[in-house]
Protein backbone atom coordinates (compact mmCIF):
# COMPACT_ATOMS: atom_id res chain seq x y z
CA UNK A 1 0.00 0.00 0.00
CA UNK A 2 1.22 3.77 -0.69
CA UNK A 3 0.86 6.20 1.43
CA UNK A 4 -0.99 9.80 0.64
CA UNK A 5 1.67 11.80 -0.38
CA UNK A 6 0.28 14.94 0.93
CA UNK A 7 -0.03 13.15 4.39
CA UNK A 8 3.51 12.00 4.25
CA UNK A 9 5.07 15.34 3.18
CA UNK A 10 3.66 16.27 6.63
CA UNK A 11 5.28 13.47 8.23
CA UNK A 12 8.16 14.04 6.48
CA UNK A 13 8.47 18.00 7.58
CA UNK A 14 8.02 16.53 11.29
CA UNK A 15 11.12 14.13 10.85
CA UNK A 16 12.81 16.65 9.45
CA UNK A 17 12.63 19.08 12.47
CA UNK A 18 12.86 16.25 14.53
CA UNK A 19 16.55 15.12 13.15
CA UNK A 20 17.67 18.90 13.96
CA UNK A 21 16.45 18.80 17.16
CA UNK A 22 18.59 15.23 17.83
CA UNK A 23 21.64 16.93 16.13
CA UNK A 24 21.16 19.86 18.88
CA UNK A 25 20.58 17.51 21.25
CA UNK A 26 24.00 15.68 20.71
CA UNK A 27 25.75 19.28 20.32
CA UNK A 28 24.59 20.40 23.58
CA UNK A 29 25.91 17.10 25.09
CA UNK A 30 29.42 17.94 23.38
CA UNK A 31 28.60 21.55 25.31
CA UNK A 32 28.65 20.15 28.29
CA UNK A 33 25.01 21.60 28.93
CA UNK A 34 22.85 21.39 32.06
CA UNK A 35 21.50 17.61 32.40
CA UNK A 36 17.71 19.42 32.59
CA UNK A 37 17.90 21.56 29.02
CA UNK A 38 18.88 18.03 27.50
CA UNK A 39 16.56 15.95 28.40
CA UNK A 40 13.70 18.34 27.96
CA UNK A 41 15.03 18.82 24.48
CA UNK A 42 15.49 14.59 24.27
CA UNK A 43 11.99 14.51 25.18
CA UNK A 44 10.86 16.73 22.59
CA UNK A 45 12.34 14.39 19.78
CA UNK A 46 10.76 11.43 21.10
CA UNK A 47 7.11 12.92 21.01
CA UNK A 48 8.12 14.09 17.40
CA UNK A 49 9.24 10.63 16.41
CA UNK A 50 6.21 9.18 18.19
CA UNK A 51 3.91 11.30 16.55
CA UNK A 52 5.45 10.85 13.08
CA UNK A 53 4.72 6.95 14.05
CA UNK A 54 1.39 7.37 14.99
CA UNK A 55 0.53 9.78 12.06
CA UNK A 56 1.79 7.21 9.35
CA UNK A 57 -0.48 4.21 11.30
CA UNK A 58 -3.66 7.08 11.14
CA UNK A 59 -3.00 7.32 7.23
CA UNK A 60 -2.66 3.83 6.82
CA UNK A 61 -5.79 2.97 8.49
CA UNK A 62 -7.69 5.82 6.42
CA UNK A 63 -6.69 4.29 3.33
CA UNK A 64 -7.22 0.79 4.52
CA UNK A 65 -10.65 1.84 5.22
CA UNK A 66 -11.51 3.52 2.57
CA UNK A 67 -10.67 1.01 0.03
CA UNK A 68 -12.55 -2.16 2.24
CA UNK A 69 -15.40 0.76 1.99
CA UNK A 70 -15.14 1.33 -2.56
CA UNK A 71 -14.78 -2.71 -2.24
CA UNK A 72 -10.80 -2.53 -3.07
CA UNK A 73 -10.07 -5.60 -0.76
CA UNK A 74 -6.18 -5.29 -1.79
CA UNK A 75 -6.43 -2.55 0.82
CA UNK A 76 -8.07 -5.05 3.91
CA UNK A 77 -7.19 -3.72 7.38
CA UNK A 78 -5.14 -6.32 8.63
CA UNK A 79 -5.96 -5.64 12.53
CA UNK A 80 -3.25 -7.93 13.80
CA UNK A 81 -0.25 -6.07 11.54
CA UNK A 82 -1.69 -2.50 12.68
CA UNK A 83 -1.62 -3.05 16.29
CA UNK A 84 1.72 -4.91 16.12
CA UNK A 85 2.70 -1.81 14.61
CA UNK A 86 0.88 0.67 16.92
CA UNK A 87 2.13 -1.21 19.88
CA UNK A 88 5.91 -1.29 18.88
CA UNK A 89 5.40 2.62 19.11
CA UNK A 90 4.52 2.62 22.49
């Protein structure tokens, strides 16, 4: 299945700022900065990752759904794979 590339461009924007916020992350480490201001800024990467995760699963559903709903059953939700994958996020 392919994704919506609108969706993913999204996505894709939220990785983005995500890697330069692990790159500052691993500079303010070489810094020497206060143990606090990195792991708030550690924190904020993870919730950016995790919602990049969760995003793609939401767009995958959508189109899962929409297909079983036109009668496309090459696009069948396949509960079992989607939680796996919703779980591994968690």
């Amino acid at each position: 299945m392919e994704l919506d590339k609108d969706q993913m461009s999204k996505v894709s924007n939220r990785l983005k700022r995500a890697q330069g916020q692990l790159t500052a992350v691993v500079r303010m480490l070489d810094e020497g900065r206060d143990c606090e201001d990195v792991v708030t800024q550690l924190s904020a990467v993870s919730r950016a990752l995790d919602r990049a995760g969760f995003a793609i699963i939401a767009a995958g559903m959508r189109q899962c759904l929409i297909r079983t709903e036109e009668g496309d059953d090459t696009g069948t939700l396949d509960v079992a794979k989607l939680e796996k994958l919703f779980l591994s996020l968690a």
